[in-house]
Protein backbone atom coordinates (compact mmCIF):
# COMPACT_ATOMS: atom_id res chain seq x y z
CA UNK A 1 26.58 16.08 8.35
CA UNK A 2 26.08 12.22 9.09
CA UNK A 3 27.16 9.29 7.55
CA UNK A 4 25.89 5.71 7.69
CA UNK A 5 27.70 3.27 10.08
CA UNK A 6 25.03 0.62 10.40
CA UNK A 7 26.48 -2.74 9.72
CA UNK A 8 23.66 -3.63 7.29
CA UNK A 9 24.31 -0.58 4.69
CA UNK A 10 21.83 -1.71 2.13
CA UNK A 11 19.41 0.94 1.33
CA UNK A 12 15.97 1.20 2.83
CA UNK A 13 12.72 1.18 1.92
CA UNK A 14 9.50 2.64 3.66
CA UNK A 15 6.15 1.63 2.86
CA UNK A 16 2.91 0.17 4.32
CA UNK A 17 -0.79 0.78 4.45
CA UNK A 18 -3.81 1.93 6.99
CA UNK A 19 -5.69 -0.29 8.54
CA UNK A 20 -8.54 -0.56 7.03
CA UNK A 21 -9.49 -4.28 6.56
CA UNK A 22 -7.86 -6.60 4.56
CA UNK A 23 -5.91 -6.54 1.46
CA UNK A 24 -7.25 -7.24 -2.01
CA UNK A 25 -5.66 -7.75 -5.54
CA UNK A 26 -5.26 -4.02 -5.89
CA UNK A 27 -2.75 -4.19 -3.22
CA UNK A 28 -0.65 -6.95 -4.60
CA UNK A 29 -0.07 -5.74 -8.09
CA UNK A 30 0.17 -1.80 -7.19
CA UNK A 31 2.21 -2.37 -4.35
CA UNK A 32 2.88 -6.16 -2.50
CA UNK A 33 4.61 -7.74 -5.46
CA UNK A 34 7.19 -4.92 -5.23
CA UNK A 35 7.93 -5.56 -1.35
CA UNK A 36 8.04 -9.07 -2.12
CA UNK A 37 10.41 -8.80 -5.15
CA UNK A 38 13.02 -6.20 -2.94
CA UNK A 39 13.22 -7.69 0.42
CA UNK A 40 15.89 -8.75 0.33
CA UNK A 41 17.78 -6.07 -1.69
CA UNK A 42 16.74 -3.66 0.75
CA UNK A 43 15.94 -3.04 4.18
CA UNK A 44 12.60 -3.23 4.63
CA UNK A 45 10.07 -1.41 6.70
CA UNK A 46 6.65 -2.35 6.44
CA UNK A 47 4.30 -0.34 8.60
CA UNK A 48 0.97 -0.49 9.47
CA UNK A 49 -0.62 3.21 9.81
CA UNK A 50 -2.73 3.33 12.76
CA UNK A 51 -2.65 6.99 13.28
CA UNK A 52 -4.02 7.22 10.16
CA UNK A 53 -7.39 5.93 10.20
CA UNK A 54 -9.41 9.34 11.28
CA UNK A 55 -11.93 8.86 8.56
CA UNK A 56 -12.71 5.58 10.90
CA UNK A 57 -12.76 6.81 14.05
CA UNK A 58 -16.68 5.79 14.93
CA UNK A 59 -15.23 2.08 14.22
CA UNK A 60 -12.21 2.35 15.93
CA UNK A 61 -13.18 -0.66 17.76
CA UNK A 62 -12.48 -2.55 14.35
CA UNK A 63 -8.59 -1.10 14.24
CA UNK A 64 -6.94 -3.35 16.18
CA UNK A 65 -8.46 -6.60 14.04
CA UNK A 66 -7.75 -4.52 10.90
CA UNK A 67 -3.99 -4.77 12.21
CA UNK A 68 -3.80 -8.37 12.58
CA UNK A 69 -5.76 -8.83 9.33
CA UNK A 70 -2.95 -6.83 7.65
CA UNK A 71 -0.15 -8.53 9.04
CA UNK A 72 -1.53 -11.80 8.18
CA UNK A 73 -1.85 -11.52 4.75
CA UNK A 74 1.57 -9.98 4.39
CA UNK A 75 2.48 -13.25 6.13
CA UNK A 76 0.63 -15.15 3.28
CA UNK A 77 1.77 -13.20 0.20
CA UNK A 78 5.26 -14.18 1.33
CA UNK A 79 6.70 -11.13 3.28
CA UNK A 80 9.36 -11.88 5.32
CA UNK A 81 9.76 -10.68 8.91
CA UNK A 82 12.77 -12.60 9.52
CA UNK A 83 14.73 -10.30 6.45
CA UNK A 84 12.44 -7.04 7.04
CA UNK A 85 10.84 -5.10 9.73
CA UNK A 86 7.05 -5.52 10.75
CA UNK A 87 5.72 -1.88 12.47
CA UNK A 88 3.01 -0.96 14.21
CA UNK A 89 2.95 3.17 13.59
CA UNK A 90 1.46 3.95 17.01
CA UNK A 91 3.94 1.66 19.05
CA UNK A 92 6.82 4.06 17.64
CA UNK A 93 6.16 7.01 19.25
CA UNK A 94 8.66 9.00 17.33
CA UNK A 95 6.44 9.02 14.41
CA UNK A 96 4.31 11.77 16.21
CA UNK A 97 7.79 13.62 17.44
CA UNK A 98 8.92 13.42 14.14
CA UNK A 99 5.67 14.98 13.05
CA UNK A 100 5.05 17.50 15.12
CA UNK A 101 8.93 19.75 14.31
CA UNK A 102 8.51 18.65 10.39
CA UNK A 103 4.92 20.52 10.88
CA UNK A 104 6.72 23.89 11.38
CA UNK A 105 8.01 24.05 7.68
CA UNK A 106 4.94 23.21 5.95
CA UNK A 107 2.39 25.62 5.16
CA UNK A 108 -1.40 24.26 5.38
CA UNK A 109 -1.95 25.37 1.59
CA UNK A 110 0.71 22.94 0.42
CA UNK A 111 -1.44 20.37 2.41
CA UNK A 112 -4.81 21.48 0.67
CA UNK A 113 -3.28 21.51 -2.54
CA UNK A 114 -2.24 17.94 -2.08
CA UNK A 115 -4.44 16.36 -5.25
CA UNK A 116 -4.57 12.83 -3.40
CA UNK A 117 -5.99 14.84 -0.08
CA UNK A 118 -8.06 16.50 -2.36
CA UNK A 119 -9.91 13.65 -3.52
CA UNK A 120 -9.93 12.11 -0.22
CA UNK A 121 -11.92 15.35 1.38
CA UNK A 122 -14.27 15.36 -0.90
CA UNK A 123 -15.69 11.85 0.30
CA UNK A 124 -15.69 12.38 3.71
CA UNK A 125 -19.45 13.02 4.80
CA UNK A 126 -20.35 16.45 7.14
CA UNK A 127 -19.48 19.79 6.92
CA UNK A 128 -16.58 19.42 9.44
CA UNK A 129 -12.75 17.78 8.77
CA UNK A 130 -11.35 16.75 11.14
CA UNK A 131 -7.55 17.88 12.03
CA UNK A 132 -6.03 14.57 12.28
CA UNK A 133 -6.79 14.52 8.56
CA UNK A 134 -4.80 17.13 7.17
CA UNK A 135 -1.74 15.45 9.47
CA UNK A 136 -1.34 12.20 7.74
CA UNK A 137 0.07 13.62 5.24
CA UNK A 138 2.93 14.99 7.56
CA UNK A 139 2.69 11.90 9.49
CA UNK A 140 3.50 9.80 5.98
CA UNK A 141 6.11 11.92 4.95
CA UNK A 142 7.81 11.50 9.11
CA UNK A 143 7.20 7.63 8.97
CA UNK A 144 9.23 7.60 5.30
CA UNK A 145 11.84 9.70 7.17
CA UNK A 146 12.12 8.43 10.12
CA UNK A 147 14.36 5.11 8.61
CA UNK A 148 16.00 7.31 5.95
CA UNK A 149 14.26 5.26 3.28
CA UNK A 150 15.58 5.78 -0.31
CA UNK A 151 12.57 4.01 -2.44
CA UNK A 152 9.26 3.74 -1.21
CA UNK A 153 7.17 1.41 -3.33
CA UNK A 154 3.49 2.51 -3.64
CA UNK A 155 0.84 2.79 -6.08
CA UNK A 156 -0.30 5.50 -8.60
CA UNK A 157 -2.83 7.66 -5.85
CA UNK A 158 0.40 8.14 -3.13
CA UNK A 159 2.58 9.73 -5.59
CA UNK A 160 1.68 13.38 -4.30
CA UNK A 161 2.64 12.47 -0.85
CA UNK A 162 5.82 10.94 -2.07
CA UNK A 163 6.67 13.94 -3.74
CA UNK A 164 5.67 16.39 -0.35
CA UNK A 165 8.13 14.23 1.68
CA UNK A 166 10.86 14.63 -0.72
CA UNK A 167 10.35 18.63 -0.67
CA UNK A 168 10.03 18.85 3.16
CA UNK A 169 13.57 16.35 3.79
CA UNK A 170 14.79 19.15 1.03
CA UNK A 171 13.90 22.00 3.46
CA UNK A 172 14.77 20.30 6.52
CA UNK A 173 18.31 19.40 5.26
CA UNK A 174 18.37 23.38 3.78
CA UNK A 175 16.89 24.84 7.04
CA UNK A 176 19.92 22.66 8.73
CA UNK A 177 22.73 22.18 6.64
CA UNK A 178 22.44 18.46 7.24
CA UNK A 179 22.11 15.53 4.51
CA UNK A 180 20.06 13.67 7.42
CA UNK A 181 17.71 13.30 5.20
CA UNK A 182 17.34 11.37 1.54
CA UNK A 183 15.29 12.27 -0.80
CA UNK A 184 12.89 9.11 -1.35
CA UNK A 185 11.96 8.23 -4.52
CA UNK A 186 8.68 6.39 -5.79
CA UNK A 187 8.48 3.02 -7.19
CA UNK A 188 5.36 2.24 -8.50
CA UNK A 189 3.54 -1.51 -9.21
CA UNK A 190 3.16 -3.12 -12.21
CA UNK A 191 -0.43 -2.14 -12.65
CA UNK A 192 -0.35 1.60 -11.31
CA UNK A 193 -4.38 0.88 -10.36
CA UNK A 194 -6.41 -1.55 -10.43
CA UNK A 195 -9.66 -0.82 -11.86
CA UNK A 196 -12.93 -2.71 -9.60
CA UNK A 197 -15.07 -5.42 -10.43
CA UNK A 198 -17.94 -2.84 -11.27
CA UNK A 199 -15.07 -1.38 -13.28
CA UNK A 200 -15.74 2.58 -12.58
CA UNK A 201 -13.05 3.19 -10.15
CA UNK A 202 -9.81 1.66 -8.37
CA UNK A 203 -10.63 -1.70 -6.61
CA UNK A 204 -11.44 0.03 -2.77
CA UNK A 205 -13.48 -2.24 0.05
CA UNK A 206 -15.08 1.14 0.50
CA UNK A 207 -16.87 0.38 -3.20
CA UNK A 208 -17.63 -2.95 -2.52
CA UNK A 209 -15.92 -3.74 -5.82
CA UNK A 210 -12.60 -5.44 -4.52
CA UNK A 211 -11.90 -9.29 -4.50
CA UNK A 212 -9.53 -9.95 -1.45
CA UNK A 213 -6.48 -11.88 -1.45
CA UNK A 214 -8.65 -14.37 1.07
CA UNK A 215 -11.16 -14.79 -0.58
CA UNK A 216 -12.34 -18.32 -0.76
CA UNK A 217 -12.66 -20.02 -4.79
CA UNK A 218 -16.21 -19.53 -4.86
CA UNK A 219 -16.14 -15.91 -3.67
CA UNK A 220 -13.65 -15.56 -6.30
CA UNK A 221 -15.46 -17.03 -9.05
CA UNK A 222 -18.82 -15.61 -8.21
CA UNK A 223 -17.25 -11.74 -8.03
CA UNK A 224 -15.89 -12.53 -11.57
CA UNK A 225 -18.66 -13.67 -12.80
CA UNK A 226 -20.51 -10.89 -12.38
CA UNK A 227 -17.66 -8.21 -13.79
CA UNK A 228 -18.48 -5.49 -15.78
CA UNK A 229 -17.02 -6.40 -19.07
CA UNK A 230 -18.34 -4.33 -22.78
CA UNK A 231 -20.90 -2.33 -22.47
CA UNK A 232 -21.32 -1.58 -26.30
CA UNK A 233 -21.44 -5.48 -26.82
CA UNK A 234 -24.75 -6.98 -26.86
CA UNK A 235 -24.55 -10.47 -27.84
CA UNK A 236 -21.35 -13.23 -27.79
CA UNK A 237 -20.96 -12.82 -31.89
CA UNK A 238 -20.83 -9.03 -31.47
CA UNK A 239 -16.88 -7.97 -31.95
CA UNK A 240 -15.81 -6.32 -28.39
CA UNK A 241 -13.30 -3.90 -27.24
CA UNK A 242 -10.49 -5.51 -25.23
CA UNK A 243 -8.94 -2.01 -24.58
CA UNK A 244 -10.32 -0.73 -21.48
CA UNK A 245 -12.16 -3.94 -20.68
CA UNK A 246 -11.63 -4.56 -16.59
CA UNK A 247 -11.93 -8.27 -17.54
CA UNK A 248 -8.66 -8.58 -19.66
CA UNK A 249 -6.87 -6.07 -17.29
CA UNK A 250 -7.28 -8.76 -14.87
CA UNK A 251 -5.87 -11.27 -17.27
CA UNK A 252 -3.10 -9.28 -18.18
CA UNK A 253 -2.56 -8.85 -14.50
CA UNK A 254 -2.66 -12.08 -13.49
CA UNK A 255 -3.02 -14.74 -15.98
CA UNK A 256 0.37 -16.17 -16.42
CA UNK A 257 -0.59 -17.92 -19.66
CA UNK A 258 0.20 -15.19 -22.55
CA UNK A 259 -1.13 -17.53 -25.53
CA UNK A 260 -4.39 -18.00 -24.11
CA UNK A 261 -4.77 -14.47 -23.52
CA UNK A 262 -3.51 -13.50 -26.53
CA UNK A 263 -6.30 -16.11 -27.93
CA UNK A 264 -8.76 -14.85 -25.95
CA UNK A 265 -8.51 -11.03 -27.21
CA UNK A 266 -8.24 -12.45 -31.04
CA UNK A 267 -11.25 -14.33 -30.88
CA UNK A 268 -13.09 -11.24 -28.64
CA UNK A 269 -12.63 -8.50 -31.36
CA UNK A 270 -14.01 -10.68 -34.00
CA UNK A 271 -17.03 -11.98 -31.79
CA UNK A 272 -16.12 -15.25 -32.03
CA UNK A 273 -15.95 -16.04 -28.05
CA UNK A 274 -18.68 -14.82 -25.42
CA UNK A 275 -18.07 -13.35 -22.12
CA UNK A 276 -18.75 -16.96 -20.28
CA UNK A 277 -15.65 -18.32 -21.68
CA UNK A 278 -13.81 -15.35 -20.80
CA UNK A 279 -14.73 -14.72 -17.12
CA UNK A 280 -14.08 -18.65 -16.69
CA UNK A 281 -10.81 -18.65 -17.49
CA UNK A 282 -10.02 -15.60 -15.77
CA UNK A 283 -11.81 -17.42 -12.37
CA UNK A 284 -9.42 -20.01 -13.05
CA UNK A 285 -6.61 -17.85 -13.68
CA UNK A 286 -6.57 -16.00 -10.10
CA UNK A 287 -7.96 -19.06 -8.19
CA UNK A 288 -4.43 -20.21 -9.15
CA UNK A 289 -2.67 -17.44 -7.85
CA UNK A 290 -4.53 -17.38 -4.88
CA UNK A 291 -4.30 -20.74 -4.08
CA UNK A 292 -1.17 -20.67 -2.39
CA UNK A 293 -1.57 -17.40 -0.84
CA UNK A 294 -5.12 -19.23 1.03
CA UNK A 295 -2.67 -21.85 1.87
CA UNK A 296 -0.19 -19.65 3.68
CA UNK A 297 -3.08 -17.39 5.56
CA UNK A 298 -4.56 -20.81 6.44
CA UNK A 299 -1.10 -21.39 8.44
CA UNK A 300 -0.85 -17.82 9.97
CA UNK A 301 -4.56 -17.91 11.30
CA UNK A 302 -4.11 -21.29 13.19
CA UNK A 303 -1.28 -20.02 14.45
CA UNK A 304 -1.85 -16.02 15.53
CA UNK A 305 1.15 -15.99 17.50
CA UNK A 306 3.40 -16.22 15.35
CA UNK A 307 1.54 -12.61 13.58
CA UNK A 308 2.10 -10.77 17.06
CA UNK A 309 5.91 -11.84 17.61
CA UNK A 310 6.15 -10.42 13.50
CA UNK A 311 4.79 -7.32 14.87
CA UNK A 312 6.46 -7.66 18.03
CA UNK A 313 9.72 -7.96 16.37
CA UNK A 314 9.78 -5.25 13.76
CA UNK A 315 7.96 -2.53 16.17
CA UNK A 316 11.32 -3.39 18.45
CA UNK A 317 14.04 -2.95 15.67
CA UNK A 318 11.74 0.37 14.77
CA UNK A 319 12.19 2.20 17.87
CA UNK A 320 15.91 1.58 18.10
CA UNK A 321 16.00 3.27 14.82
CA UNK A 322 13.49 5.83 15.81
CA UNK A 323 15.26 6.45 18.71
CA UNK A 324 18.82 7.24 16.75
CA UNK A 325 17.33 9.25 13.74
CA UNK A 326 15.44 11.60 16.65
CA UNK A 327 18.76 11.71 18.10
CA UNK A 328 20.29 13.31 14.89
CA UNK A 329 16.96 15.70 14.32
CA UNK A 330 17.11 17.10 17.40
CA UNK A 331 21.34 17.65 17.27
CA UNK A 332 20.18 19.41 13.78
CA UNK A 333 18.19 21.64 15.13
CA UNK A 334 20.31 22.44 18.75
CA UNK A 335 17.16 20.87 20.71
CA UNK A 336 19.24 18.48 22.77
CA UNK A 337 18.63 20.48 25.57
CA UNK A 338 20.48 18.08 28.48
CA UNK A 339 23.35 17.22 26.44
């Protein structure tokens, strides 16, 4: 059995994202907002998942700048590393430790039947998978473990591996007879997904459909421009279908001004406002809310050093804790060997 002695006994929280290049408006509302809104109700560990960027390992070259690009616009969405804990996955070796013994327990058919891996392996080009691919699952479910987190904010697509780590902390605490583990539970954004600009799937830089949280005004306004709005509406006076339209999910998203909104879907059922108006305001709309994000990322790239000692800081604090929760896993099991 363990209890918790730390002299900061809030709960924890667990969550991050791979390094794949920077973040866009997806990110904020299906996950960032969250993190922002609970730092400092919780701990917080925000990790960026090196390990798990197989599907980009002929651009690995890029991984190191996709790191700093993350951290830097965690920076500028207001993230605090002072309150919460900045990780690198890689630089806390335990992650893999941690890995490798939670491995033993789960069979590769629970892995394959993983809906979210699923999906994912049936993008990836060639006739071969690679085995570091059916690990990041495991390697998700060790770096929620490894702090003990009890809420892991995410959005709608990681809800399968939220679910896998609660059932393997279940059979590790079974195998053991150990509450080392709690059971994590999901909290997801206010928009569970985001649709993209070309509005046919979730906004993904792999779709070239995403508009990124640095994005400059004109990049901004030009990608909403050029949003896929009613298909089954022809001309401005034809009435239009705000249900389903990607162009009002963003303004429900992210236009703070409900009236105008409200106006704006009014006057679009009964064809009495065109798609110009529309987009414009929603340009205007998220220009606004990324003003002050540009403003902050402005700061944090003249000023790069203050990114690494961020990442510096929280890797640090994550290996102490690392080092004490491998400390319990392998007392659980009787692996301790020189003790």
């Amino acid at each position: 059995m363990t209890t918790d002695s730390r002299p900061d006994a809030r709960k924890r929280i667990l969550t991050g994202v791979r390094p794949t290049g920077s973040l866009h408006l997806g990110h904020y509302v299906g996950a960032l907002e969250n993190w922002i809104r609970l730092q400092r109700e919780y701990e917080c560990f925000f990790l960026i998942a090196d390990f798990q960027v197989s599907d980009h390992a002929d651009d690995i070259s890029q991984v190191r700048g996709n790191v700093l690009e993350v951290a830097t616009d965690w920076l500028a969405v207001g993230l605090d590393p002072e309150g919460s804990h900045f990780q690198i996955e890689s630089l806390v070796p335990q992650h893999a430790e941690l890995t490798t013994w939670l491995s033993w327990w789960v069979p590769l058919g629970m892995l394959q039947r993983n809906p979210t891996l699923k999906a994912e392996m049936g993008n990836l080009e060639g006739d071969s998978v690679p085995v570091a691919f059916f690990n990041y699952p495991m390697m998700q479910a060790s770096n929620i473990l490894m702090p003990k987190a009890h809420l892991v904010p995410v959005g709608e697509d990681q809800l399968p591996h939220i679910e896998l780590t609660r059932e393997i902390a279940r059979r590790f605490n079974r195998i053991f007879k150990t509450d080392l583990f709690p059971e994590p539970e999901a909290l997801l954004g206010r928009v569970a997904r985001l649709v993209g600009v070309d509005g046919n799937a979730k906004m993904s830089k792999s779709l070239n459909n995403a508009i990124y949280l640095k994005d400059d005004a004109d990049t901004v306004t030009k990608k909403v421009r050029g949003m896929f709005t009613d298909p089954t509406r022809l001309r401005a006076t034809d009435p239009g279908h705000v249900e389903g339209n990607p162009v009002f999910m963003y303004h429900d998203a992210f236009n703070p001004n409900v009236e105008e909104v409200d106006d704006l879907k009014a006057r679009y059922v009964t064809g009495t406002v065109g798609d110009v108006e529309v987009k414009q305001k929603l340009a205007i709309a998220l220009n606004n809310f990324l003003d002050p994000i540009r403003e902050r990322r402005a700061y944090y790239e003249a000023h790069p050093r203050e990114v690494l000692d961020a990442l510096a800081a929280g890797t640090a604090h994550a290996n102490k804790v690392a080092d004490e929760t491998m400390r319990q896993v392998r007392d659980a099991m009787g692996l301790n060997y020189l003790a």
